[in-house]
C-alpha atoms as a PDB file:
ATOM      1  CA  UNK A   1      13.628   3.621   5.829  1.00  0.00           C
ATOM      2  CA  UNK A   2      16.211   3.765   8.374  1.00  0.00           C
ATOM      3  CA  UNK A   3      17.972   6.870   6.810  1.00  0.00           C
ATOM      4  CA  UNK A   4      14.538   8.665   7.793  1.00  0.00           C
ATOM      5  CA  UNK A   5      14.097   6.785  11.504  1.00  0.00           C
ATOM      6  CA  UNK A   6      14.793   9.486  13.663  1.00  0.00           C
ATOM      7  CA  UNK A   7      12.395  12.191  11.820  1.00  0.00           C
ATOM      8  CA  UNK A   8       9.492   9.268  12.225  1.00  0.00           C
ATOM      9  CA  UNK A   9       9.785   8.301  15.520  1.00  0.00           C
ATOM     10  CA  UNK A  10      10.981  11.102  17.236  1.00  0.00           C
ATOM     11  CA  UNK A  11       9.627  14.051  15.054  1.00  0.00           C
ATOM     12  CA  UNK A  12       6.195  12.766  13.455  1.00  0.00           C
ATOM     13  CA  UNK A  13       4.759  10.252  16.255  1.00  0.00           C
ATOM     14  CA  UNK A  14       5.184  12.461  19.139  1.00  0.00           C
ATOM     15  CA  UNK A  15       3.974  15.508  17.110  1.00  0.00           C
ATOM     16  CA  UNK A  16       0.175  15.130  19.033  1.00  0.00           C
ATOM     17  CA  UNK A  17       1.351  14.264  22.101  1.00  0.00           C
ATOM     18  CA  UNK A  18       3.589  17.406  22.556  1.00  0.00           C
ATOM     19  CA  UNK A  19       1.942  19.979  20.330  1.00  0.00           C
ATOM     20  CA  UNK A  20      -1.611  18.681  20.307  1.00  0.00           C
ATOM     21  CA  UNK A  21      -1.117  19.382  16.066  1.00  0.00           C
ATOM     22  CA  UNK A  22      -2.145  16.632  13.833  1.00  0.00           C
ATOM     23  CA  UNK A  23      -0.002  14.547  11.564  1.00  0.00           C
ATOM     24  CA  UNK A  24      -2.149  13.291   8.644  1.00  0.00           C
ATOM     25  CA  UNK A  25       1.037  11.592   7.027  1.00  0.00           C
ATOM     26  CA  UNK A  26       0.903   7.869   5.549  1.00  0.00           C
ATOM     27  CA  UNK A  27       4.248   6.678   5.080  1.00  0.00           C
ATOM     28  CA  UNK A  28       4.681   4.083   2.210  1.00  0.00           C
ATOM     29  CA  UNK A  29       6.986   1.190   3.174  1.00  0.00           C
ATOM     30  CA  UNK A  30       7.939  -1.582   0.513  1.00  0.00           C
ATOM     31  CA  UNK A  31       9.615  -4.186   2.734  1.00  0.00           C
ATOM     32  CA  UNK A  32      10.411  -8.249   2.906  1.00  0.00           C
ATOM     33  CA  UNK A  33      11.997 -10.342   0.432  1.00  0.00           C
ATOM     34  CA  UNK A  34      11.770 -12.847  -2.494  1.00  0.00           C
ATOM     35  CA  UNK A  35      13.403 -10.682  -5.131  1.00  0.00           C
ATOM     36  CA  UNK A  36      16.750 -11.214  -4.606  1.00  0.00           C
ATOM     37  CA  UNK A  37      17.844  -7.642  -3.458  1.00  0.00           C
ATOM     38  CA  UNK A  38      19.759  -8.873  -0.272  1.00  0.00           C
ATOM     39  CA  UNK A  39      19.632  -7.581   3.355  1.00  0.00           C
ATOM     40  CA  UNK A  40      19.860  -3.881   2.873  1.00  0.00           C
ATOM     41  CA  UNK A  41      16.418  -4.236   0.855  1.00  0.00           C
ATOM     42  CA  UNK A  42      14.943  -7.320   2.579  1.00  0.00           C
ATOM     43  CA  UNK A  43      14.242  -6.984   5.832  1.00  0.00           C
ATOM     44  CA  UNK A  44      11.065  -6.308   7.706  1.00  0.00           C
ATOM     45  CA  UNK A  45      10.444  -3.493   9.699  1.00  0.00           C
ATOM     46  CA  UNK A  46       7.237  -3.921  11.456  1.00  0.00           C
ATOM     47  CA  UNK A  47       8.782  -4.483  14.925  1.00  0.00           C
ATOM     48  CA  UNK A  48      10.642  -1.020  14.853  1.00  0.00           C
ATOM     49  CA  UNK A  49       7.372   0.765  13.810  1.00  0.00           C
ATOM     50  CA  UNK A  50       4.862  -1.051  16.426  1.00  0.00           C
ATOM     51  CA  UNK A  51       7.399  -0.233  19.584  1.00  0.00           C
ATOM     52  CA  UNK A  52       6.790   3.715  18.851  1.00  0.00           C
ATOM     53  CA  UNK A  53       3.136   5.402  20.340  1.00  0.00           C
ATOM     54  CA  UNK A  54       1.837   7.976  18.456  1.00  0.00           C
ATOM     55  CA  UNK A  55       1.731   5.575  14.633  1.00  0.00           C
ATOM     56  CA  UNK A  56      -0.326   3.317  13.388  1.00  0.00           C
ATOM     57  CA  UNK A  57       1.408   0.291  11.308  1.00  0.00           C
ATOM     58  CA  UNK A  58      -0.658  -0.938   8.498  1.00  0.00           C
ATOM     59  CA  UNK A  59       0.681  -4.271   6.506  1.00  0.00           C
ATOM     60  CA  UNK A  60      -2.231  -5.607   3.869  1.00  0.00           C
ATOM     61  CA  UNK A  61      -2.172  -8.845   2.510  1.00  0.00           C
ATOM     62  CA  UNK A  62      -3.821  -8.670  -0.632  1.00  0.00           C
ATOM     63  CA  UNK A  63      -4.615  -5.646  -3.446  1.00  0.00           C
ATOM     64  CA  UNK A  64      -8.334  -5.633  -1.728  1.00  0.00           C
ATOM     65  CA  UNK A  65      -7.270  -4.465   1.764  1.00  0.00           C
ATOM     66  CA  UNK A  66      -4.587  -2.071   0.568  1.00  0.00           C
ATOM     67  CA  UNK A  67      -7.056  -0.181  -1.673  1.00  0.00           C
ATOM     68  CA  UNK A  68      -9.358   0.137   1.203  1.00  0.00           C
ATOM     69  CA  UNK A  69      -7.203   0.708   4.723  1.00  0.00           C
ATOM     70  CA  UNK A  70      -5.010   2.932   2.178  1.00  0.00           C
ATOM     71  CA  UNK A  71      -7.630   4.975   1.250  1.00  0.00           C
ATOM     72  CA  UNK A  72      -8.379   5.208   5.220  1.00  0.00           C
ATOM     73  CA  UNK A  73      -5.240   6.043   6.041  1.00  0.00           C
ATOM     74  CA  UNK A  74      -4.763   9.067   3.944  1.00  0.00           C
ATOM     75  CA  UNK A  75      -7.899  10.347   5.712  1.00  0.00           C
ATOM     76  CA  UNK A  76      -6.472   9.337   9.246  1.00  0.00           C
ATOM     77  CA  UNK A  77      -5.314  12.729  11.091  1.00  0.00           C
ATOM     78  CA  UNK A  78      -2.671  10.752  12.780  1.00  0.00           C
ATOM     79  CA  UNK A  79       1.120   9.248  11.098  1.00  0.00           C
ATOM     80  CA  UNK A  80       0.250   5.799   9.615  1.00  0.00           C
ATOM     81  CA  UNK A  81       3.318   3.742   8.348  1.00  0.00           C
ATOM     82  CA  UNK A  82       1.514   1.470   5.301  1.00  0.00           C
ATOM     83  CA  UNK A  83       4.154  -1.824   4.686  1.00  0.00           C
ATOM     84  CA  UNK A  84       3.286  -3.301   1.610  1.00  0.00           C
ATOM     85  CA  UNK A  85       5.468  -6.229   0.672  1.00  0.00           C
ATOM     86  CA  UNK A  86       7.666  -6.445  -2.260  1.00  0.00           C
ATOM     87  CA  UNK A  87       6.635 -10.028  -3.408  1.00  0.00           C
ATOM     88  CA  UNK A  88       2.468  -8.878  -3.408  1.00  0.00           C
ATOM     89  CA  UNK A  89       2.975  -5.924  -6.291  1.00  0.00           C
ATOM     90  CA  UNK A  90       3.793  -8.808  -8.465  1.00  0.00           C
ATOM     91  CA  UNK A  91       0.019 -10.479  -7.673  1.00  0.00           C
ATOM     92  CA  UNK A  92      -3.286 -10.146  -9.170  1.00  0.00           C
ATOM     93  CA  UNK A  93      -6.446  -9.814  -6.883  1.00  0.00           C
ATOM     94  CA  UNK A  94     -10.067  -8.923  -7.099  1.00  0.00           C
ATOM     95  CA  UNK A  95     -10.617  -5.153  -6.030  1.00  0.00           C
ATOM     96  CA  UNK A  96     -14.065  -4.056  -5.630  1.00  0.00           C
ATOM     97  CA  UNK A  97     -15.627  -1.701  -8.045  1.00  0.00           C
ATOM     98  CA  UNK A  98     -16.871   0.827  -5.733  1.00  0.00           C
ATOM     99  CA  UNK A  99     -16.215   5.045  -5.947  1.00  0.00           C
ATOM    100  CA  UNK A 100     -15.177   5.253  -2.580  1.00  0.00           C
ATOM    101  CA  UNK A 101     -14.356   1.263  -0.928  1.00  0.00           C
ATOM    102  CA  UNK A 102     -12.650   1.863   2.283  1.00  0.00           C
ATOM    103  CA  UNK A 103     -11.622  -0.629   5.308  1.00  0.00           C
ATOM    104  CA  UNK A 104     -11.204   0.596   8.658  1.00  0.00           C
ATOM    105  CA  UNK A 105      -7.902   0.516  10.529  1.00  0.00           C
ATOM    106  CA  UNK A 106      -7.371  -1.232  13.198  1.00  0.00           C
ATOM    107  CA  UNK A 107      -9.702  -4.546  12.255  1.00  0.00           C
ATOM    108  CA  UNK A 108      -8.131  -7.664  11.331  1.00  0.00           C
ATOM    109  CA  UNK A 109     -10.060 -10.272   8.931  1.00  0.00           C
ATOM    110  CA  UNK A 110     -10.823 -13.816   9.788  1.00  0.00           C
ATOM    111  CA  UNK A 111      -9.772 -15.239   6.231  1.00  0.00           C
ATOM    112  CA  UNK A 112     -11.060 -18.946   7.028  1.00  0.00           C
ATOM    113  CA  UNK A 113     -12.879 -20.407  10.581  1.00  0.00           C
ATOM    114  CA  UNK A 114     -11.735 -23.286  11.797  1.00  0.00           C
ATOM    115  CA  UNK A 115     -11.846 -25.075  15.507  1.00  0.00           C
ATOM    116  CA  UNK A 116      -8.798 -26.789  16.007  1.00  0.00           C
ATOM    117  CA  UNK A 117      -5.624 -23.893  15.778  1.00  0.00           C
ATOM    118  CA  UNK A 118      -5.336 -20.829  15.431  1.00  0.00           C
ATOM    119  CA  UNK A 119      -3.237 -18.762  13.000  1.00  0.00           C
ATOM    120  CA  UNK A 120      -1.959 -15.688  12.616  1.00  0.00           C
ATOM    121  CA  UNK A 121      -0.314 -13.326  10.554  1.00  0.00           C
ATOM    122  CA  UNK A 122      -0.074 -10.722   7.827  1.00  0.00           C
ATOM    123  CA  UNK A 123       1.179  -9.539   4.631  1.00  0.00           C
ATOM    124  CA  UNK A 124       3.092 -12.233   3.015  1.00  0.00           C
ATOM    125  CA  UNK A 125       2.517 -14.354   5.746  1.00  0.00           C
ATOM    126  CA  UNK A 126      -0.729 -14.846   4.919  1.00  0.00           C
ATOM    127  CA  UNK A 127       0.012 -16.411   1.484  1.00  0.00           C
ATOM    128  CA  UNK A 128       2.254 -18.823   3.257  1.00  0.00           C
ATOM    129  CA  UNK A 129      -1.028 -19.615   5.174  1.00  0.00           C
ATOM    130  CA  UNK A 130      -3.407 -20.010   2.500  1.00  0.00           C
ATOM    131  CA  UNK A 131      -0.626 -22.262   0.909  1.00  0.00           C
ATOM    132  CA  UNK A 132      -0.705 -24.794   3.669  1.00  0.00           C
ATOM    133  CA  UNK A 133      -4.168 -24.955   4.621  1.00  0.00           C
ATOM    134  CA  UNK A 134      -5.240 -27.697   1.987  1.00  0.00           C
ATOM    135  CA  UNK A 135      -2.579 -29.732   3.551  1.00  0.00           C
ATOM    136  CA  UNK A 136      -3.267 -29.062   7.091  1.00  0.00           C
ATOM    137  CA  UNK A 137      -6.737 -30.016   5.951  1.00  0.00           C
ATOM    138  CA  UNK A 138      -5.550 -33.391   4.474  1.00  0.00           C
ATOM    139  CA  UNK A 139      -3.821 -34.010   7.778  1.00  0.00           C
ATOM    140  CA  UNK A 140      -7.397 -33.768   9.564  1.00  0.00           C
ATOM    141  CA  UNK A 141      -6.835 -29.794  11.163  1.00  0.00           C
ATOM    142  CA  UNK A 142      -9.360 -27.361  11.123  1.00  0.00           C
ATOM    143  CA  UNK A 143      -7.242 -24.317  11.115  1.00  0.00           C
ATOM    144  CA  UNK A 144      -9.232 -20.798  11.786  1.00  0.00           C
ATOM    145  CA  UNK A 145      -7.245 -18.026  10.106  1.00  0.00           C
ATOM    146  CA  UNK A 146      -6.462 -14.433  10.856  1.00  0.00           C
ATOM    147  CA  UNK A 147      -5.344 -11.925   9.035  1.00  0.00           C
ATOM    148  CA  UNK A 148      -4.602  -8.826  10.748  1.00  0.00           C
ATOM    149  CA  UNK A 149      -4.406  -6.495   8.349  1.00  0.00           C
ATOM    150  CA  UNK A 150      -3.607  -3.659  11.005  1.00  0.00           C
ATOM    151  CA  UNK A 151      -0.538  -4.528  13.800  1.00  0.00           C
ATOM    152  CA  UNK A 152      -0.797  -0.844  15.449  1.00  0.00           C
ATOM    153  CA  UNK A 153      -4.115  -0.735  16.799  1.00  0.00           C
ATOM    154  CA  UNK A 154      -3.621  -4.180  17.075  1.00  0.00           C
ATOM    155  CA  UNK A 155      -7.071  -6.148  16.581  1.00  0.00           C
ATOM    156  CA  UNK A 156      -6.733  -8.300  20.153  1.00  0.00           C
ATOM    157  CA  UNK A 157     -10.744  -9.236  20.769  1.00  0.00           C
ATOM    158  CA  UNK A 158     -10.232 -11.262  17.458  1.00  0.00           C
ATOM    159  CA  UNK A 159      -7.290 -13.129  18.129  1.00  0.00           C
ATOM    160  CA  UNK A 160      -8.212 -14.095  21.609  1.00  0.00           C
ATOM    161  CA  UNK A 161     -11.797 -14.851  20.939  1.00  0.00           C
ATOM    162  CA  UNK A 162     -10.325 -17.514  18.421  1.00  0.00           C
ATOM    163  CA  UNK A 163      -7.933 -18.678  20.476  1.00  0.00           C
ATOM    164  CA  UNK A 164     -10.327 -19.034  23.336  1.00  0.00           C
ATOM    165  CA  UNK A 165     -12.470 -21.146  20.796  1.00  0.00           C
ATOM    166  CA  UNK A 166      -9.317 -23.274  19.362  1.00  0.00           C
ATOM    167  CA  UNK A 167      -7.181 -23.987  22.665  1.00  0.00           C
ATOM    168  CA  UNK A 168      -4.361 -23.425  20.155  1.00  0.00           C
ATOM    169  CA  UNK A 169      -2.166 -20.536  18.296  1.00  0.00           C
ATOM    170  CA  UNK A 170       0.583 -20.211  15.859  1.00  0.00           C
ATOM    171  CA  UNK A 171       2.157 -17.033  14.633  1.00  0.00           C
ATOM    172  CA  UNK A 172       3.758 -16.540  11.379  1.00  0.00           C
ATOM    173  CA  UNK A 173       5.793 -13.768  10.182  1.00  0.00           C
ATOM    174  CA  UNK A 174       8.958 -13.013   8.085  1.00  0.00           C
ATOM    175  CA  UNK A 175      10.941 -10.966  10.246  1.00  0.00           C
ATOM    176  CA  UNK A 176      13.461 -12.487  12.268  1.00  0.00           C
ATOM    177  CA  UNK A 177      12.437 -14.774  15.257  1.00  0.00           C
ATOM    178  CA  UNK A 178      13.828 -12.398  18.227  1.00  0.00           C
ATOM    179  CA  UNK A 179      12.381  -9.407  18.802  1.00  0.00           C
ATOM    180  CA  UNK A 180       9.962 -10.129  16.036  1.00  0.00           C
ATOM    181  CA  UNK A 181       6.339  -8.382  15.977  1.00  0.00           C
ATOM    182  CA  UNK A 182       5.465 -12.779  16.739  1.00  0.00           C
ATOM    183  CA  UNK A 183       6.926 -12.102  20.375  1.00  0.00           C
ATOM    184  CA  UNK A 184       4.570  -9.235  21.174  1.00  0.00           C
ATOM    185  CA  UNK A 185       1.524 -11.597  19.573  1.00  0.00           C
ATOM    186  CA  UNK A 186       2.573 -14.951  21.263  1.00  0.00           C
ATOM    187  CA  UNK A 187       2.900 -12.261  24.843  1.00  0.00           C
ATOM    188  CA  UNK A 188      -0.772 -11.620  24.605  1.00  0.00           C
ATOM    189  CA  UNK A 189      -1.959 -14.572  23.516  1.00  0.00           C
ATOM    190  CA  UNK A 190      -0.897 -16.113  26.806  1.00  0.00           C
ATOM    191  CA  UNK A 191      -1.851 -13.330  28.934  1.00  0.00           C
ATOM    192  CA  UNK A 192      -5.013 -13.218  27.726  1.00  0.00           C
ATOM    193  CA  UNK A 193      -6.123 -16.968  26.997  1.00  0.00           C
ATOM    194  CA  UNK A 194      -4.081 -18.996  29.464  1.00  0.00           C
ATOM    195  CA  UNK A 195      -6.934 -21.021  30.750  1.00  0.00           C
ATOM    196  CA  UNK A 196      -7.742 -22.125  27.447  1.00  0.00           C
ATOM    197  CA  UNK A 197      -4.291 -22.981  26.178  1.00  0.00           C
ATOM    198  CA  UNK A 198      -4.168 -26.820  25.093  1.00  0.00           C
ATOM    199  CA  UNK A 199      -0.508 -26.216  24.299  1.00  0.00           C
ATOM    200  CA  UNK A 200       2.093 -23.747  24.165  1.00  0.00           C
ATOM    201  CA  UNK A 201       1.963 -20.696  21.533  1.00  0.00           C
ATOM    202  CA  UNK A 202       4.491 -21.173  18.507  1.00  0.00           C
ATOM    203  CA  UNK A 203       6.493 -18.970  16.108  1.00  0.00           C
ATOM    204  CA  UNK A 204       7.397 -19.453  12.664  1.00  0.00           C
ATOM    205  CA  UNK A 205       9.304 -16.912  11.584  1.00  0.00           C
ATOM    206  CA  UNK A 206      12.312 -16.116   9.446  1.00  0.00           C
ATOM    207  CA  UNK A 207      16.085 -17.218  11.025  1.00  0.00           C
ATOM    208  CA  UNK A 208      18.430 -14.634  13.073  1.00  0.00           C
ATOM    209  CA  UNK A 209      20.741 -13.620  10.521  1.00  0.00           C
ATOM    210  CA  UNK A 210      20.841 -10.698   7.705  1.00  0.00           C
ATOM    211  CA  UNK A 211      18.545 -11.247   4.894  1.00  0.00           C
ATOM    212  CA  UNK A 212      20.348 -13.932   2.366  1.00  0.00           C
ATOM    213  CA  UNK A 213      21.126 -13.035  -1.314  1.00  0.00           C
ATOM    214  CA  UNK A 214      20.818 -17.126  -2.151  1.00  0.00           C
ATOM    215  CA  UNK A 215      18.399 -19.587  -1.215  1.00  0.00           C
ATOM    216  CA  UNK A 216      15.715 -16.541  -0.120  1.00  0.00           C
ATOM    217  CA  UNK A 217      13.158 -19.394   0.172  1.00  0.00           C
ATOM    218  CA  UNK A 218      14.860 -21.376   2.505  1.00  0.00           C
ATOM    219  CA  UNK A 219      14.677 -18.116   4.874  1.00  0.00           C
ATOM    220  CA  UNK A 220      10.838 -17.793   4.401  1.00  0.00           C
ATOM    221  CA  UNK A 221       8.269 -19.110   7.203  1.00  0.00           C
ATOM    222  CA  UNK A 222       6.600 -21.100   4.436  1.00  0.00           C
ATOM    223  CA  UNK A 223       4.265 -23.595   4.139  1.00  0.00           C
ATOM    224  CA  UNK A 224       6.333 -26.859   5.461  1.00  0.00           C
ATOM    225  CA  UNK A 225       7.406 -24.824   8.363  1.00  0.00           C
ATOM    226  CA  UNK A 226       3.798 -23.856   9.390  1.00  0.00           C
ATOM    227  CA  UNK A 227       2.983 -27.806   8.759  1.00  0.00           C
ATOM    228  CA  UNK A 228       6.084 -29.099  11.060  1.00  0.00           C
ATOM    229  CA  UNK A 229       4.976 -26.607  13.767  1.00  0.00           C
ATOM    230  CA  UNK A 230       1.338 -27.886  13.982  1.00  0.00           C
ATOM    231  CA  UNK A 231       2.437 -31.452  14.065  1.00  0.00           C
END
């Protein structure tokens, strides 16, 4: 995707703003890791995307949502970059069997309610998530889940009307720590809950380096990392 970076952000996202012409363009992005194709083919590109106004950055988690904000995207007037993680085409999930099932953009999903953290995340962040909850729940936490299905319009009511509930909030994502779309999340989080903040907001994300070739897993923000940083 970065051969075609300049044309995206400086051609189609600033097309309105200059021209007042609309860009009905969805962009297809596979991106992330887990099948061994290195750091050219690996890395995450949500952060680049969500710094540019003018797009709208889509990243589904399961075959449901990208049926449904896909389907809304293509009838969006405005550039939407749709990330859809490399791992998740190799999953099965239940699609509804409707003629015309579509999700709006822009809304993120509250996969689970809980009342003592909460977290957040997307794409394949959210099977890391779903992964560790039954032993979060043997440890005795109630962990509320979000899945924000959209990161540009980014669904902020949700997220701080959780937080506001849970006095706590972890962010998980697979990009690397610094700079990651997690900074931007764990920004807002305090800006908009501080009052209600029982502790500080935590990453888990994936390590500052190039995307390994070996030991992939050990780069992942998976399940025993979400455990250590709720203990």
């Amino acid at each position: 995707v970065s051969c075609a970076f300049n044309q995206i952000v400086n051609n189609v996202a600033k097309t309105y703003y200059r021209w007042e012409r609309p860009v009905p363009m969805v962009i297809r992005l596979p991106y992330g890791g887990g099948a061994g194709a290195g750091p050219f083919h690996s890395q995450c590109d949500e952060a680049w995307f969500t710094h540019v106004p003018g797009l709208a950055v889509v990243a589904p988690s399961t075959a449901r949502d990208a049926l449904g904000m896909l389907k809304a995207a293509i009838r969006d007037p405005n550039p939407v970059i749709f990330l859809e993680n490399e791992i998740l085409y190799g999953k099965s999930f239940d699609v509804p069997k409707l003629d015309d099932f579509v999700l709006p953009i822009g809304k993120a999903r509250i996969h689970k309610k809980g009342s003592d953290v909460t977290l957040v995340s997307f794409g394949i962040g959210m099977t890391y998530l779903v992964k560790a909850e039954p032993e979060l729940r043997a440890l005795g936490i109630d962990a509320e889940i979000i899945d924000l299905r959209t990161l540009l319009p980014l669904d902020l009511d949700t997220i701080v009307e959780s937080v506001k509930k849970t006095g706590r909030c972890v962010v998980i994502h697979e990009a690397t720590t610094t700079s990651g779309f997690g900074a931007e999340l764990v920004t807002l989080v305090q800006e908009n809950c501080f009052y209600h903040l029982e502790a500080p907001v935590a990453r888990v994300a994936g390590w500052d380096t190039p995307y390994p070739h070996a030991q992939e897993w050990d780069y992942f923000p998976g399940p025993a990392r979400v455990g250590r940083a709720l203990i």
